[in-house]
C-alpha atoms as a PDB file:
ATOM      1  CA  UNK A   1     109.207 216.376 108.759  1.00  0.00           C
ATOM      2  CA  UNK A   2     111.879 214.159 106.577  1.00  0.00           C
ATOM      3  CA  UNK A   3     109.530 212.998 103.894  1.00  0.00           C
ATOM      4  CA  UNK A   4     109.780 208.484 104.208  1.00  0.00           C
ATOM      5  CA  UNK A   5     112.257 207.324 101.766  1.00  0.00           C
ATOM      6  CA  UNK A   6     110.797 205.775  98.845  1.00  0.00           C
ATOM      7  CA  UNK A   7     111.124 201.921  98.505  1.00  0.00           C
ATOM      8  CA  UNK A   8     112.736 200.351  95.602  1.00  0.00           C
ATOM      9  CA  UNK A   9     110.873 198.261  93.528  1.00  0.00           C
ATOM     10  CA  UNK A  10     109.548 195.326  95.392  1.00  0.00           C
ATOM     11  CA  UNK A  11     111.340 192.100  93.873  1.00  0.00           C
ATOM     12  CA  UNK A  12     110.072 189.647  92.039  1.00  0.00           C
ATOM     13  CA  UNK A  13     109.347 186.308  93.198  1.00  0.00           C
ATOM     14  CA  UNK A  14     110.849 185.118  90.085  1.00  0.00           C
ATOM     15  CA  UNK A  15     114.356 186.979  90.344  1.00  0.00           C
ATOM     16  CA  UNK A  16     117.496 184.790  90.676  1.00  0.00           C
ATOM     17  CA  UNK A  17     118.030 185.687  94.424  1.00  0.00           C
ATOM     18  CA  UNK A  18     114.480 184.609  95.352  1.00  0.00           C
ATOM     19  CA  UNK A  19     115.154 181.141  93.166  1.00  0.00           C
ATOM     20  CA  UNK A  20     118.253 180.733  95.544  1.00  0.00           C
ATOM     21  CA  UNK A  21     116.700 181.679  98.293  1.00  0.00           C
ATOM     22  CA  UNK A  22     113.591 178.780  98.320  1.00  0.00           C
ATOM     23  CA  UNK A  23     116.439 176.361  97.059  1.00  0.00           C
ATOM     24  CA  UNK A  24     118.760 176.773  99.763  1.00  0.00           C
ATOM     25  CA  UNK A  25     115.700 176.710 102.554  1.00  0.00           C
ATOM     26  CA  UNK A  26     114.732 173.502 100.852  1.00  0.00           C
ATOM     27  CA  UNK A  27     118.200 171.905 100.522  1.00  0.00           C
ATOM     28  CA  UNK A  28     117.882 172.864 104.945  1.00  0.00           C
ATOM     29  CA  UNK A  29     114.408 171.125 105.481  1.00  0.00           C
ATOM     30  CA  UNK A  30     115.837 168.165 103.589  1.00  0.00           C
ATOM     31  CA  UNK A  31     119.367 167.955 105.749  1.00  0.00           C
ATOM     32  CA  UNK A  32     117.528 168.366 109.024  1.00  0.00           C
ATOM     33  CA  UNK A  33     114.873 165.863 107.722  1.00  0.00           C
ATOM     34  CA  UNK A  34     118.131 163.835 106.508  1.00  0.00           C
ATOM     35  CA  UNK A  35     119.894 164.311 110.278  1.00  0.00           C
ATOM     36  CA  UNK A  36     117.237 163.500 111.936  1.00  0.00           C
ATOM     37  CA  UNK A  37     116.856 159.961 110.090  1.00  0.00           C
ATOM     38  CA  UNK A  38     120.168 159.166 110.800  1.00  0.00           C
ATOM     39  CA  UNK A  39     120.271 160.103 114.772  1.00  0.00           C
ATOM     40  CA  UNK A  40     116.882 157.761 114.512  1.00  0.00           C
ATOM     41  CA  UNK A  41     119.305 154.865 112.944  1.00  0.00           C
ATOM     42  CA  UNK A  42     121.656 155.120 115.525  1.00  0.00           C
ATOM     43  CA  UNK A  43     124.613 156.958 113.433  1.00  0.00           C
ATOM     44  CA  UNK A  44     126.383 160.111 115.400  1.00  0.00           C
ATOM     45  CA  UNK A  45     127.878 161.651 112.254  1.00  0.00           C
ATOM     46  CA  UNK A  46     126.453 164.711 111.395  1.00  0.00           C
ATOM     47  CA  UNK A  47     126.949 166.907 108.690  1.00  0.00           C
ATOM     48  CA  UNK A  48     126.876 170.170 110.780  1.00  0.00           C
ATOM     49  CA  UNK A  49     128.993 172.723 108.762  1.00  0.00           C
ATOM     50  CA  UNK A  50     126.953 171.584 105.953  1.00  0.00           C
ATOM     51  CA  UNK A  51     123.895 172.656 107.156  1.00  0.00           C
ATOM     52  CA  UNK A  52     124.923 175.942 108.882  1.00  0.00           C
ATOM     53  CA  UNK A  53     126.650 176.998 105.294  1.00  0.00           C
ATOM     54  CA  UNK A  54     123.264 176.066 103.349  1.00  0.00           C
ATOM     55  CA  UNK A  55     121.389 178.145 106.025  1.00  0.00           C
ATOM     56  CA  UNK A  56     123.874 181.310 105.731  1.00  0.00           C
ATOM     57  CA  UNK A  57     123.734 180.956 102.173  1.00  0.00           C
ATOM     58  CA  UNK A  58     120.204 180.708 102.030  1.00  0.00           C
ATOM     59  CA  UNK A  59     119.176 183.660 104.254  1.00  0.00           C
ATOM     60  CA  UNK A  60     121.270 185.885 103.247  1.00  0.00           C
ATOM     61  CA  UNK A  61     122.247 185.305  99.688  1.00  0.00           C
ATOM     62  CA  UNK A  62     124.257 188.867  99.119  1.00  0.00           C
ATOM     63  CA  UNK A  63     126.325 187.696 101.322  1.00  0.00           C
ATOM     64  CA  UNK A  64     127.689 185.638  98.524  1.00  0.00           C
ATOM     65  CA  UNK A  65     127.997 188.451  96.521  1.00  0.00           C
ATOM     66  CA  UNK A  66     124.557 187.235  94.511  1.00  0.00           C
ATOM     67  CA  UNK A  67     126.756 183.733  93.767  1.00  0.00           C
ATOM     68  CA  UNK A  68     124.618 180.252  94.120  1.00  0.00           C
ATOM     69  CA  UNK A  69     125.601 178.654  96.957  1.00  0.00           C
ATOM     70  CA  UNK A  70     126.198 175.145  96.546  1.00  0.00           C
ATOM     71  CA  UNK A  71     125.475 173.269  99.823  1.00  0.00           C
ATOM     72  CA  UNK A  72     127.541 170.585 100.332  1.00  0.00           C
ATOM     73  CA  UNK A  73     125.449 167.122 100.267  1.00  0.00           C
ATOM     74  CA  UNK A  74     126.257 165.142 103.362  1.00  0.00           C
ATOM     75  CA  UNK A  75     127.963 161.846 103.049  1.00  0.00           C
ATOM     76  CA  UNK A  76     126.275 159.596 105.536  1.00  0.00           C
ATOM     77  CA  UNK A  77     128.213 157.582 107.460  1.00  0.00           C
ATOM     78  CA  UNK A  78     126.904 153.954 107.385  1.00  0.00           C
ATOM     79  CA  UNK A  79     127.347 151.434 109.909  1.00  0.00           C
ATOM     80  CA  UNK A  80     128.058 147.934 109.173  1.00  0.00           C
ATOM     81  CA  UNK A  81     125.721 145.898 110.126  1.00  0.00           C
ATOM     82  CA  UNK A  82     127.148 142.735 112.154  1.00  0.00           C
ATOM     83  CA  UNK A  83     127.005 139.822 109.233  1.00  0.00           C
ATOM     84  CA  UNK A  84     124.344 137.084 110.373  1.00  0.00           C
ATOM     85  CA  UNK A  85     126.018 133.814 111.205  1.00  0.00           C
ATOM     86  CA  UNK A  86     123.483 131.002 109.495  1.00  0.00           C
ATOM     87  CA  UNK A  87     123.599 127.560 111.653  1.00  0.00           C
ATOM     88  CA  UNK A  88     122.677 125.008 109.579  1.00  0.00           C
ATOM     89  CA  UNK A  89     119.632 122.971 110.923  1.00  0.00           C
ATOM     90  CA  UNK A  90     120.935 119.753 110.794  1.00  0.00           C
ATOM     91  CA  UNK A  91     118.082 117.596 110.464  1.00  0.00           C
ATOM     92  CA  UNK A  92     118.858 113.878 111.124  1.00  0.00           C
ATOM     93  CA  UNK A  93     117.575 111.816 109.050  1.00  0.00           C
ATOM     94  CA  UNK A  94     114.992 109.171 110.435  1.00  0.00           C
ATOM     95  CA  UNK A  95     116.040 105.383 109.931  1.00  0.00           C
ATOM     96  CA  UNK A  96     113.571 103.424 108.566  1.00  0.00           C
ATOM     97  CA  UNK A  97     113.148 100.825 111.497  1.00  0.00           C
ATOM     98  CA  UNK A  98     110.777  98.622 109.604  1.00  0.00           C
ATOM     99  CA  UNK A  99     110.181  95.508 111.781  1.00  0.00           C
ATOM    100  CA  UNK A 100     111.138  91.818 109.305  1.00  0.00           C
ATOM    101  CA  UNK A 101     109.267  89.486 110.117  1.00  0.00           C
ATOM    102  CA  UNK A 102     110.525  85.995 109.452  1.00  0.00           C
ATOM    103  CA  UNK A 103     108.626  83.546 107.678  1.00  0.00           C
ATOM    104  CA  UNK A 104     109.306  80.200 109.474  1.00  0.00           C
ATOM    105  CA  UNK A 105     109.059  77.509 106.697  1.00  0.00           C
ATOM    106  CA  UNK A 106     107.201  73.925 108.130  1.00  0.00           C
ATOM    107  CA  UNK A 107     109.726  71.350 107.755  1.00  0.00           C
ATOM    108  CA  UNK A 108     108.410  68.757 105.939  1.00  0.00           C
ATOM    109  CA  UNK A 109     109.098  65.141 107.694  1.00  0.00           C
ATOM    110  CA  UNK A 110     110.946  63.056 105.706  1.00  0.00           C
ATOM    111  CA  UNK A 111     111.572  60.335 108.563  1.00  0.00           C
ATOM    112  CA  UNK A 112     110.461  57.369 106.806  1.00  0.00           C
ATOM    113  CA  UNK A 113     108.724  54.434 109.093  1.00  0.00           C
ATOM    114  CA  UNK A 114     110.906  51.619 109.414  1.00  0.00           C
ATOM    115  CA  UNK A 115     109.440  48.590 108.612  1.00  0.00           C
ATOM    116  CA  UNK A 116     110.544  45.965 111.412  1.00  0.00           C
ATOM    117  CA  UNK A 117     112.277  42.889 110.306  1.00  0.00           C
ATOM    118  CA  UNK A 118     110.473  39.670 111.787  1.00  0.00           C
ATOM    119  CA  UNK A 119     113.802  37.439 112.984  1.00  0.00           C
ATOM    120  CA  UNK A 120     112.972  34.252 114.090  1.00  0.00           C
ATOM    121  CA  UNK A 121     113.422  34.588 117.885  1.00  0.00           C
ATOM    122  CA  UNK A 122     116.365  32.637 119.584  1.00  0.00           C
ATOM    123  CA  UNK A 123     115.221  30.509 122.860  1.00  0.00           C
ATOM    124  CA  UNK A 124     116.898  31.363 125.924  1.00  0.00           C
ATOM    125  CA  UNK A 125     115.957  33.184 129.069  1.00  0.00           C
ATOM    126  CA  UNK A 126     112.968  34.303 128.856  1.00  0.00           C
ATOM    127  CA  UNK A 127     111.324  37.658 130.828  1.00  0.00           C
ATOM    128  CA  UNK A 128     107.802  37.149 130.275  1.00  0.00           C
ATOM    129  CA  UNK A 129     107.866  33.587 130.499  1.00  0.00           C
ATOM    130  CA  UNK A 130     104.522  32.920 129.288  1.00  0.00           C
ATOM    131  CA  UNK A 131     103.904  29.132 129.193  1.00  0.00           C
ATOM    132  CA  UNK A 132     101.634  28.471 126.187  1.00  0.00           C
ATOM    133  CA  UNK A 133      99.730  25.533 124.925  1.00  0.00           C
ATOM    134  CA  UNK A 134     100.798  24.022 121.880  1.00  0.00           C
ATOM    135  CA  UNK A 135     100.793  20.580 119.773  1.00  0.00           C
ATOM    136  CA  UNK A 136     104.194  18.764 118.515  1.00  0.00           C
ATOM    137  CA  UNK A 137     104.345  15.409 117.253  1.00  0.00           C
ATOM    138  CA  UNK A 138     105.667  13.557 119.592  1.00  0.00           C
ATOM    139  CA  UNK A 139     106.609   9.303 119.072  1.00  0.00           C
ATOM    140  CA  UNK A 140     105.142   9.826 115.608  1.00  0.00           C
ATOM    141  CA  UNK A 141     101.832  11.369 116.601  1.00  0.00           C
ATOM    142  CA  UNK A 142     100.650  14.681 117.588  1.00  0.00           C
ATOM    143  CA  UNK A 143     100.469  15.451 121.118  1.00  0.00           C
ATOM    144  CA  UNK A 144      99.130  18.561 123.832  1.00  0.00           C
ATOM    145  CA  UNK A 145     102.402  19.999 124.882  1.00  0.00           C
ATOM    146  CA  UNK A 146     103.297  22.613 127.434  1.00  0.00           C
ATOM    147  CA  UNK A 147     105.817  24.998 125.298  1.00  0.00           C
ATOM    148  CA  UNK A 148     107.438  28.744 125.448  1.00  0.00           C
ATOM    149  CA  UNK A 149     105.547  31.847 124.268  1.00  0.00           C
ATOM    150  CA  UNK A 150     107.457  31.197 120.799  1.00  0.00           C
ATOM    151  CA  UNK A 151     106.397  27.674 120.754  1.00  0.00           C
ATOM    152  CA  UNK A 152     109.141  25.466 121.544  1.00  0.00           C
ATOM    153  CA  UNK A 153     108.241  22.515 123.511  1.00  0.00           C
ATOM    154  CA  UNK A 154     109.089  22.511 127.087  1.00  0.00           C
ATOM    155  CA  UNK A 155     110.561  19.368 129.014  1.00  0.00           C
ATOM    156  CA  UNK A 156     111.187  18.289 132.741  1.00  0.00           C
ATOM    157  CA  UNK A 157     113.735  15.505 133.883  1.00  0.00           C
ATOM    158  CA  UNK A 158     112.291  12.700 136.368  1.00  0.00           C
ATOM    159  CA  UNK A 159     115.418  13.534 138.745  1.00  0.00           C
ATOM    160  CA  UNK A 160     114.268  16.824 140.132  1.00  0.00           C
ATOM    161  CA  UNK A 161     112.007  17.894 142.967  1.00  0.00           C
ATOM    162  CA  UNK A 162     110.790  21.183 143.189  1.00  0.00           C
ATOM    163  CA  UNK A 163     113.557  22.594 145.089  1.00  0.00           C
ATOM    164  CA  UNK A 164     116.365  20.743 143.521  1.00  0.00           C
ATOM    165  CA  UNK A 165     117.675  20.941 140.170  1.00  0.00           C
ATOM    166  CA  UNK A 166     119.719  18.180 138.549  1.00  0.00           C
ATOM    167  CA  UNK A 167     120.823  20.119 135.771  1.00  0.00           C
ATOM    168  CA  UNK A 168     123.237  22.898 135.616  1.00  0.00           C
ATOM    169  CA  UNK A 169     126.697  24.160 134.410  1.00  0.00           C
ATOM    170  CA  UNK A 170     127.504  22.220 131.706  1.00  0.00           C
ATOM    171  CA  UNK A 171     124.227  20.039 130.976  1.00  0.00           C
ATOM    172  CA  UNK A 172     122.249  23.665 131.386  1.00  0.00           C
ATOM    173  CA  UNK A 173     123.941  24.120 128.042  1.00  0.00           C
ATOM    174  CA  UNK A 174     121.902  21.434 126.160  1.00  0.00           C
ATOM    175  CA  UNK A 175     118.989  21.594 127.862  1.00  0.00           C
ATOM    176  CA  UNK A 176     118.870  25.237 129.165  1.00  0.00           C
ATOM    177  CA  UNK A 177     116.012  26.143 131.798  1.00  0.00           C
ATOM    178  CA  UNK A 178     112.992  28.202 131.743  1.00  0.00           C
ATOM    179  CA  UNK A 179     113.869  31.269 133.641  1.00  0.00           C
ATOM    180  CA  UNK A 180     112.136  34.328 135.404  1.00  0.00           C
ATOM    181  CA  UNK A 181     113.946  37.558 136.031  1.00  0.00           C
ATOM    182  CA  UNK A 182     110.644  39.074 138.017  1.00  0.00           C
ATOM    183  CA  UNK A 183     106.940  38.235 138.418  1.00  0.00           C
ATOM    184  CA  UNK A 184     104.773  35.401 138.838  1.00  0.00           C
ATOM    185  CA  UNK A 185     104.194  33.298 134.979  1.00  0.00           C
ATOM    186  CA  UNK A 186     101.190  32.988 133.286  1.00  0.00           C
ATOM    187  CA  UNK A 187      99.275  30.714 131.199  1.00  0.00           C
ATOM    188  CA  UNK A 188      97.880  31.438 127.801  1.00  0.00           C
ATOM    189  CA  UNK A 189      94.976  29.281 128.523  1.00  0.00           C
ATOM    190  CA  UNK A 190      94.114  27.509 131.743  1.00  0.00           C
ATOM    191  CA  UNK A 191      95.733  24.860 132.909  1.00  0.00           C
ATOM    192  CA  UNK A 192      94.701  22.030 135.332  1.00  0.00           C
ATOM    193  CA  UNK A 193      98.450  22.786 137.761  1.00  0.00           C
ATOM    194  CA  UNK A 194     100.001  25.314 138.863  1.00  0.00           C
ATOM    195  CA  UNK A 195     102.932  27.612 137.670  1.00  0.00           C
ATOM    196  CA  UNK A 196     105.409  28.365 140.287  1.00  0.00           C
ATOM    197  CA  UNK A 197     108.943  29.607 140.324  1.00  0.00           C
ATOM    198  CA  UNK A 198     111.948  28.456 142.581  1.00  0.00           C
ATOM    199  CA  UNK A 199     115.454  29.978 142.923  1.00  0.00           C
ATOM    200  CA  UNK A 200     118.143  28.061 142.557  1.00  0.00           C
ATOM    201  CA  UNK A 201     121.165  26.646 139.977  1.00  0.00           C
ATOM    202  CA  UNK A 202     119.673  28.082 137.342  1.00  0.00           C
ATOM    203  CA  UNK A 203     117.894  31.074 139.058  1.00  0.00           C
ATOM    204  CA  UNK A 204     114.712  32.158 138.904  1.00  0.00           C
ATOM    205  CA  UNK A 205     113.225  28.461 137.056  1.00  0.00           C
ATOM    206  CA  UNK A 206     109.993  28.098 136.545  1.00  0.00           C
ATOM    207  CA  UNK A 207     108.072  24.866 137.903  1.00  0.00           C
ATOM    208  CA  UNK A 208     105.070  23.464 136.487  1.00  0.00           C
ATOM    209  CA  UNK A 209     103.289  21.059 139.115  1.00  0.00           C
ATOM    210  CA  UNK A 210     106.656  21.434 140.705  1.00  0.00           C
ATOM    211  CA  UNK A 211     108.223  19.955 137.755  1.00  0.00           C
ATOM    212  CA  UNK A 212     111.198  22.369 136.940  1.00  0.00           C
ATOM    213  CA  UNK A 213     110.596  22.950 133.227  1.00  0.00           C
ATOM    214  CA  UNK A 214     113.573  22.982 130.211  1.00  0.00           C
ATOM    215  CA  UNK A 215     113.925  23.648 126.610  1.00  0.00           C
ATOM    216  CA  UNK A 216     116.285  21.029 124.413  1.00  0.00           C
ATOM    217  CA  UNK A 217     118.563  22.234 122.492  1.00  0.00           C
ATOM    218  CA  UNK A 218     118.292  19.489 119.844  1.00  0.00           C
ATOM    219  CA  UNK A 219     115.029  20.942 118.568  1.00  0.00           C
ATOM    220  CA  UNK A 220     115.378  23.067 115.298  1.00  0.00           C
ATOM    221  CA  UNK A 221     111.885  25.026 116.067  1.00  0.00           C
ATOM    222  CA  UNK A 222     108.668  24.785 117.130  1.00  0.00           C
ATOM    223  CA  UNK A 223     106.506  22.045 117.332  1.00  0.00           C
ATOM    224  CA  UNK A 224     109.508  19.209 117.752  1.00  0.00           C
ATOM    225  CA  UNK A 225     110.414  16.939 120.678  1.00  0.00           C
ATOM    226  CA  UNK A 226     113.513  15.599 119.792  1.00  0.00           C
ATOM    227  CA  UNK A 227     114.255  15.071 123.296  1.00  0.00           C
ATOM    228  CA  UNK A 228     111.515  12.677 124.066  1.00  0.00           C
ATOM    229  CA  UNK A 229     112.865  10.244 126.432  1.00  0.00           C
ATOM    230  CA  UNK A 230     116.774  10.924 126.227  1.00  0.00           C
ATOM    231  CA  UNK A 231     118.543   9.363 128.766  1.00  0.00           C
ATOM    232  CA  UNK A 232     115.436   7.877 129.942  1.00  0.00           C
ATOM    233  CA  UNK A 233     114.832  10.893 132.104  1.00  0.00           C
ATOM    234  CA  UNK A 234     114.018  13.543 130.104  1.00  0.00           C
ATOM    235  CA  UNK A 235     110.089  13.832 128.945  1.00  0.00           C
ATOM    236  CA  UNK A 236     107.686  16.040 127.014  1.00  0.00           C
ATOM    237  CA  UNK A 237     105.823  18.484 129.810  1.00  0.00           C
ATOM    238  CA  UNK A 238     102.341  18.461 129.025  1.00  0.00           C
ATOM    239  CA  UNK A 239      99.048  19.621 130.590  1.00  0.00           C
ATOM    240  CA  UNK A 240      97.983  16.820 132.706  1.00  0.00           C
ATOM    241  CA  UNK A 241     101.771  16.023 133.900  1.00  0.00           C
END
């Protein structure tokens, strides 16, 4: 029998080809650890011929004639990620509606009240035709007299009747009647006759006793009887005509 051949020294884990050998197996663990992160990220670039040198080099380092193998270091190949497009929030801004409300100022009245001016009434045709009781001095001494609300003595003329008037037109103007638009007259006081009305000349004239009744135009106010007597038919009207 062939006697076994005798084994060399066994190397050392220290020599230069065991150094290259655990570097090149752990430059492999890291580029499959490395290729495998990057197939996980979606990138299809692989450093193949990198890897299959390292592991050539690494098994096998006489194959390199005892020369360190450098193993390439992959490049990775890094995919752009699509750039986020920011929309600005466009907040709108809230008006301020804040409700005003208006402060009505109280007008302050300045309407003065008028103070009415007392004008001495003018005698004419009168629409209350209140027959009053008054006294006016009459021949020179004072005497009961029928007269107008305003106090100006009333007269009749000893030509009429109670449904016919012997003034008008032109002698109305001196001695203008006692008239009545609407209504029955009145007495202040009571009288012992009776107040009528009766349409005619003049219109609406109001009778006392059935005495159509007058004013003169001669008398400058209340309390005269300038007409006493004039013409010898025209008289003072008084309560117990």
């Amino acid at each position: 029998m062939n006697a076994p051949a005798q084994a060399g020294p066994p190397r050392s884990h220290g020599s230069p080809q065991g150094i290259r050998a655990r570097r090149g197996l752990s430059r492999l663990v890291m580029l499959g650890a490395a290729s495998a992160l990057l197939a996980a990220c979606g990138m299809t670039s692989s450093p193949t011929g990198s890897v299959a040198g390292a592991t050539s080099s690494a098994v096998n380092p006489s194959l390199s004639g005892g020369a360190a193998t450098s193993a390439a270091t992959p490049t990775p190949v890094t995919t752009p990620m699509a750039a986020t497009t920011m929309t600005p929030s466009a907040v709108a801004p809230t008006p301020s509606t804040a409700t005003r409300t208006p402060i009505a100022a109280t007008p302050t009245p300045s309407a003065a009240t008028p103070t009415p001016s007392a004008a001495t009434p003018t005698p004419g045709p009168s629409t209350a035709a209140v027959v009053m009781v008054g006294m006016a001095t009459v021949n020179g001494a004072p005497e009961q007299v029928l007269t107008e609300a305003n106090g100006w003595t009333l007269y009749y003329n000893t030509y009429d009747t109670a449904t016919s008037m012997s003034c008008t037109g032109s002698c109305a103007g001196t001695w203008p009647p006692l008239v009545l638009t609407s209504g029955q007259p009145t007495s202040s006081s009571s009288l012992p006759n009776s107040l009528t009305t009766y349409s005619g000349g003049n219109g609406r004239q109001v009778e006392y006793d059935g005495h159509p009744l007058y004013r003169y135009s001669g008398d400058n106010g209340a309390d005269q009887s300038n007409g006493e007597g004039a013409g010898g038919i025209w008289y003072v009207a008084t309560p117990s005509l």
